[in-house]
C-alpha atoms as a PDB file:
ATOM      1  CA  UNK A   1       0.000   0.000   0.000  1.00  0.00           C
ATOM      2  CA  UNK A   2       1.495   3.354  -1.002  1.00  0.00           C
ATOM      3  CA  UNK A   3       2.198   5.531   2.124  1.00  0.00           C
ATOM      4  CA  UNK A   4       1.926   9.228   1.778  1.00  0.00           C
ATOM      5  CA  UNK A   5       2.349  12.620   4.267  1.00  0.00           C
ATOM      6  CA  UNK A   6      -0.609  14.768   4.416  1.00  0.00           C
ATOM      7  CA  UNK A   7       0.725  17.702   2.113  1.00  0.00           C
ATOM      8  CA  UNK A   8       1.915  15.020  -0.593  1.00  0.00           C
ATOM      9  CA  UNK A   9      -2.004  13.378  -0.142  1.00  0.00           C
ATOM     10  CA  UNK A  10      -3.345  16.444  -0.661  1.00  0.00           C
ATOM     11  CA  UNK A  11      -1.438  17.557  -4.010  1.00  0.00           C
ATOM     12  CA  UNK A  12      -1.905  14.252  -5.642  1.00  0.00           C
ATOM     13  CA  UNK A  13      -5.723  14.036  -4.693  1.00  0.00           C
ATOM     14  CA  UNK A  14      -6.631  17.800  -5.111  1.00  0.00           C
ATOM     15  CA  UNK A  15      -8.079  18.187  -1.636  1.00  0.00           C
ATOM     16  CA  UNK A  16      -7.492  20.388   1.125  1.00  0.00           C
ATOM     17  CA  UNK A  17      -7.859  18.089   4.180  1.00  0.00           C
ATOM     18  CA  UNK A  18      -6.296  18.893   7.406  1.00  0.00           C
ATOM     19  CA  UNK A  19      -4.959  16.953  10.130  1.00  0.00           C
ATOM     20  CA  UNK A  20      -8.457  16.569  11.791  1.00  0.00           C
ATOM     21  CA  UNK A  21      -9.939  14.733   8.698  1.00  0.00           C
ATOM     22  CA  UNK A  22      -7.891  12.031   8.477  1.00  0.00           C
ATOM     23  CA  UNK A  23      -5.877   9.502  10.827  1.00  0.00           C
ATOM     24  CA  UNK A  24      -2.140   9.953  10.595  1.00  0.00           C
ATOM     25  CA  UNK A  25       0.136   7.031  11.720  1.00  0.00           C
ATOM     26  CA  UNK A  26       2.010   6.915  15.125  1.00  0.00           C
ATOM     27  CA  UNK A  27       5.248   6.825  14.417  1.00  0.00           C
ATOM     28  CA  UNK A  28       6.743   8.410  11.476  1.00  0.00           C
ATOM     29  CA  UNK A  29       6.952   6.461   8.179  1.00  0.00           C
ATOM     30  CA  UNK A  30       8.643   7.274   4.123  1.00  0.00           C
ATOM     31  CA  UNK A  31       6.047   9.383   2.173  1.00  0.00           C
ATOM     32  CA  UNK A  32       6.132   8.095  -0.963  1.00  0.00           C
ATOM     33  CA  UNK A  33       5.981  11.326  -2.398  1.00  0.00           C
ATOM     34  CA  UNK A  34       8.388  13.441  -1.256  1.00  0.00           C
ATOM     35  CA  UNK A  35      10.820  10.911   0.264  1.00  0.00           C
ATOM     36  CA  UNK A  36      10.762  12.312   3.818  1.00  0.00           C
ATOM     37  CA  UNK A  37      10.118  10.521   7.241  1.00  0.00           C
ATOM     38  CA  UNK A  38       6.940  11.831   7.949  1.00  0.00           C
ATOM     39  CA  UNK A  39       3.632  10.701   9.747  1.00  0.00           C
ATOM     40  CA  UNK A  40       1.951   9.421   7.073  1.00  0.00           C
ATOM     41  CA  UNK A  41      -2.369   9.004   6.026  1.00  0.00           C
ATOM     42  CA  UNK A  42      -4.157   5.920   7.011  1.00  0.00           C
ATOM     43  CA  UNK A  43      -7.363   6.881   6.464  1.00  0.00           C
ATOM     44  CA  UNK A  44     -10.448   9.318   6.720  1.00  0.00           C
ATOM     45  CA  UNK A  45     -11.998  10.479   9.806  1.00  0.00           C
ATOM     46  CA  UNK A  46     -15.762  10.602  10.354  1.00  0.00           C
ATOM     47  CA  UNK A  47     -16.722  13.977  11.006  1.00  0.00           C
ATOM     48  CA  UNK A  48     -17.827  15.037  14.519  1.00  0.00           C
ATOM     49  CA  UNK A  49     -18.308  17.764  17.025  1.00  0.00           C
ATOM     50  CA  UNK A  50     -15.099  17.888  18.295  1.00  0.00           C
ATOM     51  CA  UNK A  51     -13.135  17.600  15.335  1.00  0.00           C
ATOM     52  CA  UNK A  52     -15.103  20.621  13.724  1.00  0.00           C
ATOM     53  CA  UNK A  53     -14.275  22.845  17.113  1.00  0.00           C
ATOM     54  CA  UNK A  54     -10.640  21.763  16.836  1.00  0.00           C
ATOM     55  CA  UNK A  55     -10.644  22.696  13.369  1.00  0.00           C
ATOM     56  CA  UNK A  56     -12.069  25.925  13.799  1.00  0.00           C
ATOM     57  CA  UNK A  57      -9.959  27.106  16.855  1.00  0.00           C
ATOM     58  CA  UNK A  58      -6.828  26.482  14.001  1.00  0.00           C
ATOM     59  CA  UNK A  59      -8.353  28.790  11.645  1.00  0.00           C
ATOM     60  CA  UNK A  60      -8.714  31.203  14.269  1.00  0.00           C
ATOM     61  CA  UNK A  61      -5.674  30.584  15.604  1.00  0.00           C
ATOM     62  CA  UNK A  62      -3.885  31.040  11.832  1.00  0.00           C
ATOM     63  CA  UNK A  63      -6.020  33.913  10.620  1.00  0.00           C
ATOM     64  CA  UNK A  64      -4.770  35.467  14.025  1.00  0.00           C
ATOM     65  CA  UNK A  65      -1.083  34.655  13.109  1.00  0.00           C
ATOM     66  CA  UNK A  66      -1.474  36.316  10.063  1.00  0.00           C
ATOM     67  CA  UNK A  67      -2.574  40.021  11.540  1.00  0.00           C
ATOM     68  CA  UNK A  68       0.444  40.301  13.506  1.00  0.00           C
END
């Protein structure tokens, strides 16, 4: 099975998923794509509550980052 890092999964599938859609493995593994140990995708998370608040406190977080 072909093991990529989130950024790589995202270029090759044209999304724009972040860390709280998907599961990333444990321990860090070779991404396939750009050749680098990195925590790599093992599937898609089902969406919920919490993952929606977590998400939205790192927008906030970001779009606050990029005021300053």
């Amino acid at each position: 099975m072909a093991e990529f890092c989130l950024e790589c999964f995202n270029k090759m599938n044209g999304f724009k998923l972040t860390k709280y859609d998907v599961k990333l493995d444990f321990m860090a593994d070779l991404c396939e794509g750009c050749g680098e140990y990195k925590r790599t995708v093992i599937c898609f998370r089902k969406p919920n509550m919490i993952t929606d608040i977590l998400k939205y406190f790192d927008e906030k977080k970001e779009k606050k980052a990029e005021h300053r």
